[in-house]
N, C-alpha and C. Protein backbone atom coordinates (compact mmCIF):
# COMPACT_ATOMS: atom_id res chain seq x y z
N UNK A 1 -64.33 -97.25 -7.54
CA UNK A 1 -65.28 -98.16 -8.12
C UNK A 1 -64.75 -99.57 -7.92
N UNK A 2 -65.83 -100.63 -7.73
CA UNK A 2 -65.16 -102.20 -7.50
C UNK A 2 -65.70 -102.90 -8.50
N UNK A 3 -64.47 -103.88 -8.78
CA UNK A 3 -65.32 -104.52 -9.93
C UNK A 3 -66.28 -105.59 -8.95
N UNK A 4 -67.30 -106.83 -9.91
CA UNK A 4 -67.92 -107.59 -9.17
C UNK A 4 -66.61 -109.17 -9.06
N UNK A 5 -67.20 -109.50 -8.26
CA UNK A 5 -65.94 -110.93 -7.52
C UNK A 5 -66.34 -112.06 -8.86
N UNK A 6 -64.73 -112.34 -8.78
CA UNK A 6 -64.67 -113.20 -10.21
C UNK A 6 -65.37 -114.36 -9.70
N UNK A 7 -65.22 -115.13 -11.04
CA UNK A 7 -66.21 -116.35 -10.70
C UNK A 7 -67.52 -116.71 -10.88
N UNK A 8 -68.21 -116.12 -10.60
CA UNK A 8 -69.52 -115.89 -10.90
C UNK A 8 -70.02 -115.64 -11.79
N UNK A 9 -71.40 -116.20 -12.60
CA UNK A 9 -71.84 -116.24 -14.17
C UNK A 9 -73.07 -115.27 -13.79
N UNK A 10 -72.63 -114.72 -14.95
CA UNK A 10 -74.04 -113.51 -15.28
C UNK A 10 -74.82 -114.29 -15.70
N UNK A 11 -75.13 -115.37 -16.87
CA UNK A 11 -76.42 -115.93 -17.59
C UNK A 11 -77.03 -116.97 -16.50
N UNK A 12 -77.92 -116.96 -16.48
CA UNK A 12 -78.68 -117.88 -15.49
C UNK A 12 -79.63 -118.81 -16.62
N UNK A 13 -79.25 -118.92 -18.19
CA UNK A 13 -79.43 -119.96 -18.88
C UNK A 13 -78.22 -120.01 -19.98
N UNK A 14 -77.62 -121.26 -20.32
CA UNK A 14 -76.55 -121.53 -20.95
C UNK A 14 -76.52 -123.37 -21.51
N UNK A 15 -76.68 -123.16 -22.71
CA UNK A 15 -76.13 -124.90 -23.23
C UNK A 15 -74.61 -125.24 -23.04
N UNK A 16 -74.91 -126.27 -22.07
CA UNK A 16 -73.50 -126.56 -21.97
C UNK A 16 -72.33 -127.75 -22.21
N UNK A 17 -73.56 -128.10 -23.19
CA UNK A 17 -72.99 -129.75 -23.71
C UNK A 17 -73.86 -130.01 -24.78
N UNK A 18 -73.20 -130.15 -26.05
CA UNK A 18 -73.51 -130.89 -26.98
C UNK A 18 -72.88 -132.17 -27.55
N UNK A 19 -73.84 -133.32 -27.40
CA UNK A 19 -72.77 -134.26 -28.36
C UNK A 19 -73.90 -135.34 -29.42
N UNK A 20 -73.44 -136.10 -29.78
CA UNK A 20 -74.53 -137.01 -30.68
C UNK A 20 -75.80 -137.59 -30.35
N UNK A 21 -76.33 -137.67 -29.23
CA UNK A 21 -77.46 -137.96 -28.62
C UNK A 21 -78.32 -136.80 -28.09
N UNK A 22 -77.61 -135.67 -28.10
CA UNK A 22 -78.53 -134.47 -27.31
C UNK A 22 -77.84 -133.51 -26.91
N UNK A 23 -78.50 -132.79 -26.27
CA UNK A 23 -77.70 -131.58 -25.55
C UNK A 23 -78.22 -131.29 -23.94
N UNK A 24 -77.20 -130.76 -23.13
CA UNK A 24 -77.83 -130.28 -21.40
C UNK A 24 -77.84 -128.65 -21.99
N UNK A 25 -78.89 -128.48 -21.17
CA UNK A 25 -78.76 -126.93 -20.86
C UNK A 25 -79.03 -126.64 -19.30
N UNK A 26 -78.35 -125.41 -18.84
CA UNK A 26 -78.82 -125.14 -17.43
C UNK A 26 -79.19 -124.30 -16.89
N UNK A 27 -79.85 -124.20 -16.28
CA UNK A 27 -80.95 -123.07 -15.84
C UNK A 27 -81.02 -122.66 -14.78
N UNK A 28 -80.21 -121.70 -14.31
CA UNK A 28 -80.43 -121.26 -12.79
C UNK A 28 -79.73 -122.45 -11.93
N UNK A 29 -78.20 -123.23 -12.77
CA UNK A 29 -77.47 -123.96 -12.03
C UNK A 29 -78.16 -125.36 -11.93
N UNK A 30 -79.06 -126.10 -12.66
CA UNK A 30 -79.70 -126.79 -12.86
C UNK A 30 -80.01 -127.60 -14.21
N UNK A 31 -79.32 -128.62 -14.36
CA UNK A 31 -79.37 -129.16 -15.93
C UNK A 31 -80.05 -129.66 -16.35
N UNK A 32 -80.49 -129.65 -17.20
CA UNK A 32 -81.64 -130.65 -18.21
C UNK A 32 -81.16 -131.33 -19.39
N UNK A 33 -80.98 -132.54 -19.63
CA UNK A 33 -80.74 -133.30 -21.00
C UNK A 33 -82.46 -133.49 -21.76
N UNK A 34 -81.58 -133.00 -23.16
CA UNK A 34 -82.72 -132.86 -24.33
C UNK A 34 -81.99 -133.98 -25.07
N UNK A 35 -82.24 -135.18 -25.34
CA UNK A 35 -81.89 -135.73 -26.61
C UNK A 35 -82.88 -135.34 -27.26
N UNK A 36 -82.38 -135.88 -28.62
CA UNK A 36 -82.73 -135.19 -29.65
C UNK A 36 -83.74 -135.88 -30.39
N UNK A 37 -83.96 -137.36 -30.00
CA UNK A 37 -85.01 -138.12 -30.18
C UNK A 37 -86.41 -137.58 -29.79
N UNK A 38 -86.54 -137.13 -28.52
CA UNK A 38 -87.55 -135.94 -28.35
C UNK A 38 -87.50 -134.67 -28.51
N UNK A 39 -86.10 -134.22 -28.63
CA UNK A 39 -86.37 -132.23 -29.30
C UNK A 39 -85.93 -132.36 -30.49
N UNK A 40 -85.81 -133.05 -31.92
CA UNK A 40 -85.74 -133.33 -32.86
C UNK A 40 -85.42 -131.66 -33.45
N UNK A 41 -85.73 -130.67 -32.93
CA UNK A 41 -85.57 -129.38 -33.41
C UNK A 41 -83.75 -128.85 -33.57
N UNK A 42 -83.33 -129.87 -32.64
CA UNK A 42 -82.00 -129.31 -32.69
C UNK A 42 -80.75 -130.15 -33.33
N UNK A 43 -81.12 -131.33 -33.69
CA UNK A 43 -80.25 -132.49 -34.43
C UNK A 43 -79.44 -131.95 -35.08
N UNK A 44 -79.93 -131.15 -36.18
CA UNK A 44 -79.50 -130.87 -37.43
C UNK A 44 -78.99 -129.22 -37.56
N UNK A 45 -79.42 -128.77 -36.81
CA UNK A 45 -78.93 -126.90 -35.97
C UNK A 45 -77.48 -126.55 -35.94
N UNK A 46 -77.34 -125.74 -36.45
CA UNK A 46 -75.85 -125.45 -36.34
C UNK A 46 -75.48 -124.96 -35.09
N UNK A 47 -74.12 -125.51 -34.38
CA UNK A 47 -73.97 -125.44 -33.01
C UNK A 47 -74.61 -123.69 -32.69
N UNK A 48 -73.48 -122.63 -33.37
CA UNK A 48 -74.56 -121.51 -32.99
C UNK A 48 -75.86 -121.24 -32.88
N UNK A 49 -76.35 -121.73 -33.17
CA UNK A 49 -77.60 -121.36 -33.28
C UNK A 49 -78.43 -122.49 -32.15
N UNK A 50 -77.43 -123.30 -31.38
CA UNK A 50 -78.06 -124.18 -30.45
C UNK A 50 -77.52 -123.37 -29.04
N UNK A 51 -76.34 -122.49 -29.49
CA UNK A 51 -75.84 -121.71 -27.99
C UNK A 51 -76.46 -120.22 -27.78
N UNK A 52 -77.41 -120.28 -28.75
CA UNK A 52 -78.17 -119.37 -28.85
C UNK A 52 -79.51 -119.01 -27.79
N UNK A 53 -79.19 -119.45 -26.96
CA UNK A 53 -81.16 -119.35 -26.05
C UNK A 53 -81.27 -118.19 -25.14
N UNK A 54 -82.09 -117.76 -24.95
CA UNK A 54 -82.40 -116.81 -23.83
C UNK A 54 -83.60 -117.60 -22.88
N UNK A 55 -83.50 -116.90 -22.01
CA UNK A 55 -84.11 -116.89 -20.95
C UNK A 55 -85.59 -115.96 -20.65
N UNK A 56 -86.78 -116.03 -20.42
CA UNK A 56 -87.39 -115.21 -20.88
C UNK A 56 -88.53 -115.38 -19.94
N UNK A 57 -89.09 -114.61 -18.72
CA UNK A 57 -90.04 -114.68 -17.43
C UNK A 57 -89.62 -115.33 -16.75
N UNK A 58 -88.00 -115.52 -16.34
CA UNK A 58 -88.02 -116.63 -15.80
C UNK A 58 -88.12 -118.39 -15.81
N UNK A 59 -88.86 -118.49 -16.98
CA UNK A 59 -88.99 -119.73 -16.92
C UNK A 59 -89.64 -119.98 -18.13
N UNK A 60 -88.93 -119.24 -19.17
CA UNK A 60 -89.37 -119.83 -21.08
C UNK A 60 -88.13 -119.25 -21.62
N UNK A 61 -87.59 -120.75 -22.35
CA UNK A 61 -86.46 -120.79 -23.01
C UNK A 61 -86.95 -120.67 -24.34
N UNK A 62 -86.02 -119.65 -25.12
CA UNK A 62 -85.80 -119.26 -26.68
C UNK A 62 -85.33 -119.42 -26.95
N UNK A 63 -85.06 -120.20 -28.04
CA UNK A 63 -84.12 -120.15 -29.40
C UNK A 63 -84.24 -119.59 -30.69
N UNK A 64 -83.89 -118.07 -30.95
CA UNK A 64 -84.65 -117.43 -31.60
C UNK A 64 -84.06 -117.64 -33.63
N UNK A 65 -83.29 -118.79 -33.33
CA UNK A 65 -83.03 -118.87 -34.95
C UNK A 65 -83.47 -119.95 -35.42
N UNK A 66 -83.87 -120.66 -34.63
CA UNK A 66 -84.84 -121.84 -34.71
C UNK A 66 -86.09 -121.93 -34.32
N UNK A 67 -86.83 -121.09 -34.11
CA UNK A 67 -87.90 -120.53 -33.26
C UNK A 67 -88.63 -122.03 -32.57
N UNK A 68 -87.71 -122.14 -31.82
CA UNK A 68 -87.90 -123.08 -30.33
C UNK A 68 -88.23 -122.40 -28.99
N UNK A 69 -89.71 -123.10 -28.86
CA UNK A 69 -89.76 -122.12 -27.09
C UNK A 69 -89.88 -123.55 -26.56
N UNK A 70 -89.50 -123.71 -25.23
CA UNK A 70 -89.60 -124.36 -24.02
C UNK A 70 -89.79 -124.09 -23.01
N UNK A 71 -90.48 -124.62 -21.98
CA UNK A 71 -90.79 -123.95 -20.30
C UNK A 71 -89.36 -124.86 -19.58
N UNK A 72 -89.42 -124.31 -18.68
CA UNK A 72 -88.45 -125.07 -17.76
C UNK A 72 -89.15 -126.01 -17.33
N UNK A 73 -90.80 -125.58 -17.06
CA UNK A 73 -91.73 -126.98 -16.07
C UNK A 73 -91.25 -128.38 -17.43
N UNK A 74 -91.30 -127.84 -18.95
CA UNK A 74 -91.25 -129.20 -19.58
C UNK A 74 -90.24 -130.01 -19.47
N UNK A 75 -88.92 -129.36 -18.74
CA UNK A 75 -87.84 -130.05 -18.98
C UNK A 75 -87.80 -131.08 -17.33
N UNK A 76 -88.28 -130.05 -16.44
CA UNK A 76 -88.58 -130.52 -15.32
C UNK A 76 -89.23 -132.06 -14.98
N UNK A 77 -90.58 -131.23 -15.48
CA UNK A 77 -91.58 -132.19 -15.22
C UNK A 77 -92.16 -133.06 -16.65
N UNK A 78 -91.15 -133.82 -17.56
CA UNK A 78 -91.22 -134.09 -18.79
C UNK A 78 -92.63 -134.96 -18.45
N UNK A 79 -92.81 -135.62 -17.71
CA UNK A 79 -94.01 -137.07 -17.57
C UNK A 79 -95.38 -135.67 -17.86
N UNK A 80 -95.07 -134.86 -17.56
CA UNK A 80 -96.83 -134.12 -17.30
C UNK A 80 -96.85 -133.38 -18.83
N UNK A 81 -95.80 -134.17 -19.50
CA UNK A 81 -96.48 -132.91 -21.23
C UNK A 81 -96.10 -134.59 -21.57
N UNK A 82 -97.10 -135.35 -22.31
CA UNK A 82 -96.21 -136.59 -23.15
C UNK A 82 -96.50 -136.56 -24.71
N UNK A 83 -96.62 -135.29 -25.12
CA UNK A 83 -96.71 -135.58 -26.53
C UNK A 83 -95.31 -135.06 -27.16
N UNK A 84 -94.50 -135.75 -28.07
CA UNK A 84 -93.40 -135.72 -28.28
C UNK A 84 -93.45 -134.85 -29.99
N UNK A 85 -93.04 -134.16 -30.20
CA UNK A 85 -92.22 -133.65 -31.68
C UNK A 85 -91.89 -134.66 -32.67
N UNK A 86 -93.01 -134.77 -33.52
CA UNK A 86 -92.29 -135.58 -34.32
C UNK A 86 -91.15 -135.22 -35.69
C-alpha cells in the first residue's frame, strides 16, 4: 500500500488569516479578503467558529455555527452583488 505524496492539502476551502480588519479565505488555492465592514457576520465570532467553513457544490461556502452562506461568484465578482450586510 502507498501512502499519498506529502505536501499536498486535502481541503480545497480553508480560512487562512484572521486579523482586525477581516479575514482571507481560500478556495481552490485562491484567496478572498472579507473585511468585516462588509461581512459584519464574523467581527465578533469566535475564531472557531470562523475556521469552521465547508465547501459545498463547489462553489457555496458554510459556516454552519454562524449560519453564513456565501458563493465564491460573491467573493469573486463583489461589484455584481452591491448590497452590503448591515
Amino acid at each position: 500500500m502507498k501512502s499519498p505524496a506529502p505536501g499536498g492539502g486535502t481541503s480545497r476551502v480553508e480560512v487562512v488569516h484572521i486579523h482586525a480588519g477581516g479575514l482571507w479565505v481560500a478556495v481552490d488555492d485562491v484567496e478572498y479578503f472579507l473585511p468585516f465592514d462588509q461581512y459584519p457576520w464574523f467581527r465578533d465570532a469566535r475564531v472557531a467558529d470562523i475556521l469552521n467553513v465547508e465547501l459545498h457544490h463547489d462553489r457555496h461556502l458554510h459556516w454552519p455555527a454562524l449560519d453564513v452562506d456565501l458563493s465564491v461568484d460573491m467573493l469573486a465578482n463583489p461589484s455584481a452583488y452591491p448590497l452590503i450586510a448591515r
